[in-house]
Every structure is written in structure tokens, then in C-alpha cells.
PDB file of N, CA and C in Angstrom:
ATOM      1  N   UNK A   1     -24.096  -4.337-201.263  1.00  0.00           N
ATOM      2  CA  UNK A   1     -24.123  -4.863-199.924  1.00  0.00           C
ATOM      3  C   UNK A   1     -25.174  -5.959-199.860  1.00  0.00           C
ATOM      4  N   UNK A   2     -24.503  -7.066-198.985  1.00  0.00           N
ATOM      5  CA  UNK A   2     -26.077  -7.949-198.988  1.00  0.00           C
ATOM      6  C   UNK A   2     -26.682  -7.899-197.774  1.00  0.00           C
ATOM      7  N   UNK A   3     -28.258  -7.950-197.804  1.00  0.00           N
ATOM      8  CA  UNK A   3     -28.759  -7.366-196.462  1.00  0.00           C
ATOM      9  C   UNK A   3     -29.027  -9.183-196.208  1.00  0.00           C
ATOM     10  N   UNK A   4     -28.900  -8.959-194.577  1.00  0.00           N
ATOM     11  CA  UNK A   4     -29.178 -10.198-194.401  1.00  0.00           C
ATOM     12  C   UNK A   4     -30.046 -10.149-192.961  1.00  0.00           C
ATOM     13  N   UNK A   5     -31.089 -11.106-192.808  1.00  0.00           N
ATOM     14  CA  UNK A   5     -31.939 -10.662-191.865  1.00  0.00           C
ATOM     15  C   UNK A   5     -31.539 -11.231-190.874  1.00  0.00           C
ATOM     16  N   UNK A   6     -31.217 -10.307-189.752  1.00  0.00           N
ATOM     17  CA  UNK A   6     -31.423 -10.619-188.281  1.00  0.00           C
ATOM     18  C   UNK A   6     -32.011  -9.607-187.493  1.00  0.00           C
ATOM     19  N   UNK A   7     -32.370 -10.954-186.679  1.00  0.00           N
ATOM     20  CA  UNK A   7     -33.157 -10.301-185.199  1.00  0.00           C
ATOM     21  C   UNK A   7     -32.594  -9.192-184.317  1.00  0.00           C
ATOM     22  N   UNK A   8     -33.574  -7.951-183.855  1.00  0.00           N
ATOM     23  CA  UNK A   8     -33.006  -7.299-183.445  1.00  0.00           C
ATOM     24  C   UNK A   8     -32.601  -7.168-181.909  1.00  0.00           C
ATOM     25  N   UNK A   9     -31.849  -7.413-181.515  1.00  0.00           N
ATOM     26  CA  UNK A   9     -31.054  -7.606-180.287  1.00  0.00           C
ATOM     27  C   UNK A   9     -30.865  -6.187-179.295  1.00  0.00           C
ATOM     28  N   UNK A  10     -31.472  -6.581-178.282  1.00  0.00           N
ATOM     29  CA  UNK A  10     -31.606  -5.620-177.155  1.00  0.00           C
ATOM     30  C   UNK A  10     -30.913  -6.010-176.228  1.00  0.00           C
ATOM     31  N   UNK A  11     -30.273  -5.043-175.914  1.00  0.00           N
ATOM     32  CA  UNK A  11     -28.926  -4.666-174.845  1.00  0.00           C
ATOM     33  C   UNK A  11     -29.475  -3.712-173.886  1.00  0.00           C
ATOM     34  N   UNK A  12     -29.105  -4.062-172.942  1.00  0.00           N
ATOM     35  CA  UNK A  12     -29.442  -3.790-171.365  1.00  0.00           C
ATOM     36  C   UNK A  12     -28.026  -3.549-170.348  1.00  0.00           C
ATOM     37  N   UNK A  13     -28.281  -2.591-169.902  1.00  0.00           N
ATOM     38  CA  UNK A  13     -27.482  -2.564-168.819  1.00  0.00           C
ATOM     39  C   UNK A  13     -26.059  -3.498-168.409  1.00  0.00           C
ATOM     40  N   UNK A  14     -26.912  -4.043-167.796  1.00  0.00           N
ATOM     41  CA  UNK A  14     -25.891  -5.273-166.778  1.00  0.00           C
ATOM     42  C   UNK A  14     -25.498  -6.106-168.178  1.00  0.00           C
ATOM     43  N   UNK A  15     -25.972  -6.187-170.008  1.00  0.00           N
ATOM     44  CA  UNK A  15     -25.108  -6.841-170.723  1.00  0.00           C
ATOM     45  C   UNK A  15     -24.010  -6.604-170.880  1.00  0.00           C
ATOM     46  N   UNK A  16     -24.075  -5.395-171.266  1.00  0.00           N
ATOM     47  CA  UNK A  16     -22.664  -4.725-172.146  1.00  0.00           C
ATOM     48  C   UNK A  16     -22.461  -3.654-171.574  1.00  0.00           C
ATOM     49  N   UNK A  17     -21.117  -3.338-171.584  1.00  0.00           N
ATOM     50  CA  UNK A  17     -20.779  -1.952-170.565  1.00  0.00           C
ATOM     51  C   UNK A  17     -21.431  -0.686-171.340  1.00  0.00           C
ATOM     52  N   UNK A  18     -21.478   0.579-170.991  1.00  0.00           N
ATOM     53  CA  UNK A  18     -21.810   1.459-171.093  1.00  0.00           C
ATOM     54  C   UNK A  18     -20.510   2.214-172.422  1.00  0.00           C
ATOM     55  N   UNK A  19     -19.296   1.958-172.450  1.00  0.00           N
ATOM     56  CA  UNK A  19     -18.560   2.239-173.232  1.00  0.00           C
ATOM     57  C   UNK A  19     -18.750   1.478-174.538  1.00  0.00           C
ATOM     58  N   UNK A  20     -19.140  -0.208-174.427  1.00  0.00           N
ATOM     59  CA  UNK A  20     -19.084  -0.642-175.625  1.00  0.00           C
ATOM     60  C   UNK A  20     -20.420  -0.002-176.774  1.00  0.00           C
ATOM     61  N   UNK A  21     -21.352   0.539-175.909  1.00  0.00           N
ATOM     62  CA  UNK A  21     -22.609   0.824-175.924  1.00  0.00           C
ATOM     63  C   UNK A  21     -22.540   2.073-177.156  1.00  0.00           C
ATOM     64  N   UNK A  22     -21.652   3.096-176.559  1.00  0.00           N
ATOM     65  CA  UNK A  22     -21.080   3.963-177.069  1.00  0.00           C
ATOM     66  C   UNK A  22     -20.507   3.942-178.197  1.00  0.00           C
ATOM     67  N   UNK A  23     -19.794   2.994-178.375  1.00  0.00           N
ATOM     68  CA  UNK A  23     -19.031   3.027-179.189  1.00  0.00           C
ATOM     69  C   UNK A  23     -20.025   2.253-180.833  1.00  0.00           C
ATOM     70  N   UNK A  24     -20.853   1.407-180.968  1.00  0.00           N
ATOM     71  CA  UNK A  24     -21.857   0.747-180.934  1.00  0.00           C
ATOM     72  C   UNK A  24     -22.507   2.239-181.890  1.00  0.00           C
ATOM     73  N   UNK A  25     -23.202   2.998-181.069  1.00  0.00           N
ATOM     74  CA  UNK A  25     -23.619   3.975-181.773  1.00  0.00           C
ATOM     75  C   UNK A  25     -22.882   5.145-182.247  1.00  0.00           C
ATOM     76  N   UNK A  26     -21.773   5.236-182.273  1.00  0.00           N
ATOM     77  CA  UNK A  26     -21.079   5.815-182.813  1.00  0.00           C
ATOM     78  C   UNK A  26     -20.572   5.356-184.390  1.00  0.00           C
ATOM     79  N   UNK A  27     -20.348   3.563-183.979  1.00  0.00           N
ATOM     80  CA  UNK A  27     -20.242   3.703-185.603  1.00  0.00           C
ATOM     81  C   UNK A  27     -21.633   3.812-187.099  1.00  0.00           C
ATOM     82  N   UNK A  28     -23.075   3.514-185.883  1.00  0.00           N
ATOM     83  CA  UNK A  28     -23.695   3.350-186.987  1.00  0.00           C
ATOM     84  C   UNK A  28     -23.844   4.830-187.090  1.00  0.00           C
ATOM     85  N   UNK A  29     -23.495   6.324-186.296  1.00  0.00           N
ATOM     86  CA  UNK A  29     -23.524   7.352-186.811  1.00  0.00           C
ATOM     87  C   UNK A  29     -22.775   7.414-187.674  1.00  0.00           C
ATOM     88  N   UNK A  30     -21.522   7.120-187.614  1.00  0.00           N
ATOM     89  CA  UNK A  30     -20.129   7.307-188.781  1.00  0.00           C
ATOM     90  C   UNK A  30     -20.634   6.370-189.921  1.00  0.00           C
ATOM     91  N   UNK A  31     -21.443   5.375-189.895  1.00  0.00           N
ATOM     92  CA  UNK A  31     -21.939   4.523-191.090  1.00  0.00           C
ATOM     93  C   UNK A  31     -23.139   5.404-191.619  1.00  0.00           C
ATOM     94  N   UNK A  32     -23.792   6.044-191.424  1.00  0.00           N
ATOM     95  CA  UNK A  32     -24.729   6.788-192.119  1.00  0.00           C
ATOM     96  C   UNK A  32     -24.293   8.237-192.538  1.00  0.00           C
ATOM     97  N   UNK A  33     -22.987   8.436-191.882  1.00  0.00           N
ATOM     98  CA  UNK A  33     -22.683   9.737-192.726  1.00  0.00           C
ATOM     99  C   UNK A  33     -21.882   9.272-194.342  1.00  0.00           C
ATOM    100  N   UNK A  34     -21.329   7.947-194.069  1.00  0.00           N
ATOM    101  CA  UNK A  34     -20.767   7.950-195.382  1.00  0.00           C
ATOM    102  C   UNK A  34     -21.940   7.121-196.077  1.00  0.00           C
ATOM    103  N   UNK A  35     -22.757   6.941-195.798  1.00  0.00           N
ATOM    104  CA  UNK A  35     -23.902   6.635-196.790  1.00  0.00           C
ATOM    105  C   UNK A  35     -23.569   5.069-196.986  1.00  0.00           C
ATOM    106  N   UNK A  36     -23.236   4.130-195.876  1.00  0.00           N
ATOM    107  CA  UNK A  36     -23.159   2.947-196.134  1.00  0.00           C
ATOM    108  C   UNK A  36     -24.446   2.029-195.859  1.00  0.00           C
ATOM    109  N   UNK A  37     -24.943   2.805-194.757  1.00  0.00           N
ATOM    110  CA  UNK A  37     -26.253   2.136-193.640  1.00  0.00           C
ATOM    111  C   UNK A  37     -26.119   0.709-193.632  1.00  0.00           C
ATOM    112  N   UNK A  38     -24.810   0.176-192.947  1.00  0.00           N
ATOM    113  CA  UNK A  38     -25.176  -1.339-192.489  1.00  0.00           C
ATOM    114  C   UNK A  38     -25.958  -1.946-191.810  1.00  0.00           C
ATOM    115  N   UNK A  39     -26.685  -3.359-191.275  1.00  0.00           N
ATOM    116  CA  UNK A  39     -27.897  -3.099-190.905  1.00  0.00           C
ATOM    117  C   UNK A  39     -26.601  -3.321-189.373  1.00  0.00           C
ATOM    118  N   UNK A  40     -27.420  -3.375-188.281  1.00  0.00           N
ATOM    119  CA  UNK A  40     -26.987  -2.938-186.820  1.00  0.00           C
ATOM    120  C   UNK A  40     -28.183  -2.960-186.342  1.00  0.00           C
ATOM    121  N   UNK A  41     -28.947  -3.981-186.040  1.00  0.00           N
ATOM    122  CA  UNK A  41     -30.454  -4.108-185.547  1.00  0.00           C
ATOM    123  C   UNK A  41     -29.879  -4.446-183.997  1.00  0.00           C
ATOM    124  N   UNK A  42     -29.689  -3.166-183.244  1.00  0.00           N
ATOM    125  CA  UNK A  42     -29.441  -3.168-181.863  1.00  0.00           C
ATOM    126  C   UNK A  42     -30.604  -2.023-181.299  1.00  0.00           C
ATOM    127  N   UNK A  43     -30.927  -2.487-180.281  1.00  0.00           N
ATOM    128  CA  UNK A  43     -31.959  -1.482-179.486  1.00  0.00           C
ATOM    129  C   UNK A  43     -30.945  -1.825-177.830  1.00  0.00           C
ATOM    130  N   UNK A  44     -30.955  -0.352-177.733  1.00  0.00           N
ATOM    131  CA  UNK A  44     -29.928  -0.462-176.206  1.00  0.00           C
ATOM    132  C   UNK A  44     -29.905   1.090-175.850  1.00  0.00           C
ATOM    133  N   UNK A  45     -29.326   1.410-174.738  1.00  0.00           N
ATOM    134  CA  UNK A  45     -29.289   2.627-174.047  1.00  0.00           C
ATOM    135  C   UNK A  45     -28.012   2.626-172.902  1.00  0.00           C
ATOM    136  N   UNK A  46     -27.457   4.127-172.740  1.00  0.00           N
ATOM    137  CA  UNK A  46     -26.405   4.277-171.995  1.00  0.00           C
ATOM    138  C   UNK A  46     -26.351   5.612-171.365  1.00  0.00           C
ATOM    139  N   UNK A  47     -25.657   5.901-170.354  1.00  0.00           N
ATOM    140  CA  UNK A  47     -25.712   6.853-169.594  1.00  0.00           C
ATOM    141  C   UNK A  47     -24.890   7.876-170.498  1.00  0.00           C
ATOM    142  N   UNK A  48     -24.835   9.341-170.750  1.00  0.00           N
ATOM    143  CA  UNK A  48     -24.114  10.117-170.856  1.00  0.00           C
ATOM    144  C   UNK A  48     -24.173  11.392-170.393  1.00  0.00           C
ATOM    145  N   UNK A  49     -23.483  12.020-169.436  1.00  0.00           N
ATOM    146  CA  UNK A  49     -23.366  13.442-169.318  1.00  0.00           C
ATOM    147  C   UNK A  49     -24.929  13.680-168.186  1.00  0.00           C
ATOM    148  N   UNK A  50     -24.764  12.199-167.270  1.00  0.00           N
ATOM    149  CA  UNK A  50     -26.368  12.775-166.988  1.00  0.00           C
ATOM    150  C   UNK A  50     -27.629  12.438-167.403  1.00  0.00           C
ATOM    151  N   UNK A  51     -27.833  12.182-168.599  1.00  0.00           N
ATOM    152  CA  UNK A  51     -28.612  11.815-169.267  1.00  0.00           C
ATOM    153  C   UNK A  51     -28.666  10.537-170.199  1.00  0.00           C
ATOM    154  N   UNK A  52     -30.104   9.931-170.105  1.00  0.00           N
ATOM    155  CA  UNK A  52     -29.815   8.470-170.538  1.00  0.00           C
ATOM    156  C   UNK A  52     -30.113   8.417-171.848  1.00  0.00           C
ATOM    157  N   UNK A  53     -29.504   8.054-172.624  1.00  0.00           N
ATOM    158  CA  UNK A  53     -29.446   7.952-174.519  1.00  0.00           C
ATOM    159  C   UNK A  53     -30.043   6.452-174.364  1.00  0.00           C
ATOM    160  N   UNK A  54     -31.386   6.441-175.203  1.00  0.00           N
ATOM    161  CA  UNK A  54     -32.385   4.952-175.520  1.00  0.00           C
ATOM    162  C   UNK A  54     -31.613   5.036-177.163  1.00  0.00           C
ATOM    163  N   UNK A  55     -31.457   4.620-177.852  1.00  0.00           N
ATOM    164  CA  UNK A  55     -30.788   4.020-179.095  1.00  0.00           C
ATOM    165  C   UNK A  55     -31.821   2.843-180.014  1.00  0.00           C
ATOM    166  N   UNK A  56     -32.613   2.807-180.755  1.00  0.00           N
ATOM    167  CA  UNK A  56     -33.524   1.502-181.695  1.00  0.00           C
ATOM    168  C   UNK A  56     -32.757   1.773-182.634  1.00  0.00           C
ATOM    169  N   UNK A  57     -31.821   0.875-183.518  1.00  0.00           N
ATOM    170  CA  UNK A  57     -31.658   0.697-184.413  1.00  0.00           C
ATOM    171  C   UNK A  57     -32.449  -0.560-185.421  1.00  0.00           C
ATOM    172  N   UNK A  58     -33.408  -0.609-184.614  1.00  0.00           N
ATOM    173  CA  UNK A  58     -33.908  -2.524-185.290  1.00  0.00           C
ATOM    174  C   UNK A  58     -34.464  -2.310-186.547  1.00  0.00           C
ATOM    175  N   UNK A  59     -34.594  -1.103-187.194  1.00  0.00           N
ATOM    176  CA  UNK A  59     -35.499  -0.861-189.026  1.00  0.00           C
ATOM    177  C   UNK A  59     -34.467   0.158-189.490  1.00  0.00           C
ATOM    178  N   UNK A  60     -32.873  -0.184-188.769  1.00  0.00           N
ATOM    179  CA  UNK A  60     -31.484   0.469-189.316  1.00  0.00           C
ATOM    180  C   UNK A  60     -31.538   1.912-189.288  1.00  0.00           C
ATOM    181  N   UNK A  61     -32.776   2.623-188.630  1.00  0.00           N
ATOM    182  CA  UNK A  61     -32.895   4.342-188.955  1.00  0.00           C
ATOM    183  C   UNK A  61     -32.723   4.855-187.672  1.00  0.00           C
ATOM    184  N   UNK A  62     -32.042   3.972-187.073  1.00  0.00           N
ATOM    185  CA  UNK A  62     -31.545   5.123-186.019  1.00  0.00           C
ATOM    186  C   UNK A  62     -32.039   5.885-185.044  1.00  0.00           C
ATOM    187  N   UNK A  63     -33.681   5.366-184.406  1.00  0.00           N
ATOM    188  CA  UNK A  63     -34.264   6.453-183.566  1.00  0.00           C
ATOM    189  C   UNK A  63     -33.024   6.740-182.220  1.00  0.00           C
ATOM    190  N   UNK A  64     -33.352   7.930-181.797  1.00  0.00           N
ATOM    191  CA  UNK A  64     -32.705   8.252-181.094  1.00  0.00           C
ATOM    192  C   UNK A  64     -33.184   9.239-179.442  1.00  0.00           C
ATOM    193  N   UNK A  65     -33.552   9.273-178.695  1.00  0.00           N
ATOM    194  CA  UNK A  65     -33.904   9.479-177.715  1.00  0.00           C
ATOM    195  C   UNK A  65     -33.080   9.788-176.669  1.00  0.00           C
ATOM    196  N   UNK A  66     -33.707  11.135-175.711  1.00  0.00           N
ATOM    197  CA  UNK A  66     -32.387  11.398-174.638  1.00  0.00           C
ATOM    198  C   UNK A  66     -33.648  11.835-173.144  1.00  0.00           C
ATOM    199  N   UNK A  67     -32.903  11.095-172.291  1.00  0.00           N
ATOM    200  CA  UNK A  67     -33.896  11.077-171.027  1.00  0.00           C
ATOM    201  C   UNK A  67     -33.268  11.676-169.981  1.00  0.00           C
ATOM    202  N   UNK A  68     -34.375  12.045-169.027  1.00  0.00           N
ATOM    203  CA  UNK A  68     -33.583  12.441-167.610  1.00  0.00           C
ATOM    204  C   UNK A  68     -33.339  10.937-166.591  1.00  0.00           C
ATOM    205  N   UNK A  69     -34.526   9.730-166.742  1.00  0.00           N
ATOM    206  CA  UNK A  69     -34.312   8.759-165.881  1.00  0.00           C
ATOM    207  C   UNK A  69     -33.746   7.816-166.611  1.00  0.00           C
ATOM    208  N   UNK A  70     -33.393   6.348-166.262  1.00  0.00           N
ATOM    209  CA  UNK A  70     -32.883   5.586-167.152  1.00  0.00           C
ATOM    210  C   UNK A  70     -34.167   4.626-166.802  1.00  0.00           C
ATOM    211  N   UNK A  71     -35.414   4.705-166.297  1.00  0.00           N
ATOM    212  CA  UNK A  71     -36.776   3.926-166.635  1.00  0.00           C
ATOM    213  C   UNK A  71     -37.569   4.290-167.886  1.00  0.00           C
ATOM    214  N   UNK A  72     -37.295   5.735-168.251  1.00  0.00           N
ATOM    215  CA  UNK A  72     -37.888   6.441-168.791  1.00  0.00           C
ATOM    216  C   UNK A  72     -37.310   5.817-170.322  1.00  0.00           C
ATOM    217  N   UNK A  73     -36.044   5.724-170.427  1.00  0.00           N
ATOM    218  CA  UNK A  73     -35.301   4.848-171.642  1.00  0.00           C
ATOM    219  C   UNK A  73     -36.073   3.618-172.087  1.00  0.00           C
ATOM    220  N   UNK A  74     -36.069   2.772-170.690  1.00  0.00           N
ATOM    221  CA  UNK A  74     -35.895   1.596-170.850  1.00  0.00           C
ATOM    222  C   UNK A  74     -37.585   1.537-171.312  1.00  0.00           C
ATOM    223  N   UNK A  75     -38.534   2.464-170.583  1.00  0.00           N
ATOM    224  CA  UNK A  75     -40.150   2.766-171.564  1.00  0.00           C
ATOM    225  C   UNK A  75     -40.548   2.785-172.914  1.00  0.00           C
ATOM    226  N   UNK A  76     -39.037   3.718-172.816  1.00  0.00           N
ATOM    227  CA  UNK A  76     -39.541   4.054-174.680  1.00  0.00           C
ATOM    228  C   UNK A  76     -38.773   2.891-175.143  1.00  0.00           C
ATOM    229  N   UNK A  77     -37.849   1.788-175.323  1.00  0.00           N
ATOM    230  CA  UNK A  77     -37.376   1.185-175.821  1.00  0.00           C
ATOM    231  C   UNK A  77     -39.060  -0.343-175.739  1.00  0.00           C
ATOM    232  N   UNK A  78     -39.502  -0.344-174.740  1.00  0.00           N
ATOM    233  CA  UNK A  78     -40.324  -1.324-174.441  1.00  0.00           C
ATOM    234  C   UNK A  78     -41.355  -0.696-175.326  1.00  0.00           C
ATOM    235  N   UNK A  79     -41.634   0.465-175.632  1.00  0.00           N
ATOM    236  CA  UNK A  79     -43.022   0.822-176.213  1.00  0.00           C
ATOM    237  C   UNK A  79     -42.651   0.329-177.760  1.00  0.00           C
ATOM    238  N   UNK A  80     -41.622   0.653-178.252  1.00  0.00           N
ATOM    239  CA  UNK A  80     -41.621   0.428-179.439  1.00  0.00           C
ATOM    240  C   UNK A  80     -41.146  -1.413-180.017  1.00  0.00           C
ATOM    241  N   UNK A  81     -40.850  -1.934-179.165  1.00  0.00           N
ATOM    242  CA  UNK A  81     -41.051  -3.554-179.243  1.00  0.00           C
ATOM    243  C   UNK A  81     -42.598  -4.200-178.666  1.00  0.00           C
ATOM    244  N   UNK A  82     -43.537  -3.400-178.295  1.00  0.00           N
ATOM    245  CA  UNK A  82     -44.706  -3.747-178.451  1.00  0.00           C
ATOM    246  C   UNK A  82     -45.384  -3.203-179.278  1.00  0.00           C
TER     247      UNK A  82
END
């Protein structure tokens, strides 16, 4: 695979719907089960079930985070870009 560097791109709300969002982290889950780890340097968050899923993929490992507010997301996504 060739890694190629890009910037990691943060998605917000009012960018991208909440489904594409989803879908987004779904494949880099399905990409790390087959042991491909493409890079996917996205940092973003989406509503599910109630609860707001914060998502950093920007060092490709996937942190993963689950909130009761969606400020509380958008905190931890800001803490770790400072």
C-alpha cells in the first residue's frame, strides 16, 4: 500500500449528514478487521441511539468515544487537535 500524507479533515455537523458519517466509520471498522488500515484521517462525530459517537481517525487508530451531549464530542474532538 502506498501511504500518502494528508491532512486530517474534520467534519462537523451541518457538513456531512449524519448517515454519511456512519457509514465513514464503518468502513474504517471493516478496514481494520481485515488488516488493511487505509489511512482515513477524518475526525467527525454523529448522533446514534441517543448518544453522540466523537470518531479521530487522524494517526489512522481509530479513537473512539461515546457521549451523552453532542458539546461534550465536539470537546473531546477539540482537545485532541490542540
Amino acid at each position: 500500500m502506498i501511504n500518502v500524507n494528508i491532512q486530517p479533515i474534520n467534519l462537523f455537523v451541518n457538513e456531512q449528514s449524519n448517515t454519511d458519517k456512519k457509514i465513514i466509520y464503518e468502513l474504517i471498522l471493516e478496514a481494520e478487521k481485515d488488516g488493511s488500515y487505509p489511512i482515513y484521517p477524518f475526525r467527525f462525530f454523529f448522533q446514534e441511539n441517543n448518544k453522540w459517537i466523537a470518531v479521530d481517525n487522524s494517526d489512522n487508530c481509530c479513537w473512539v468515544e461515546e457521549f451523552d451531549e453532542s458539546y461534550q464530542a465536539i470537546d473531546w474532538l477539540k482537545e485532541i487537535v490542540s
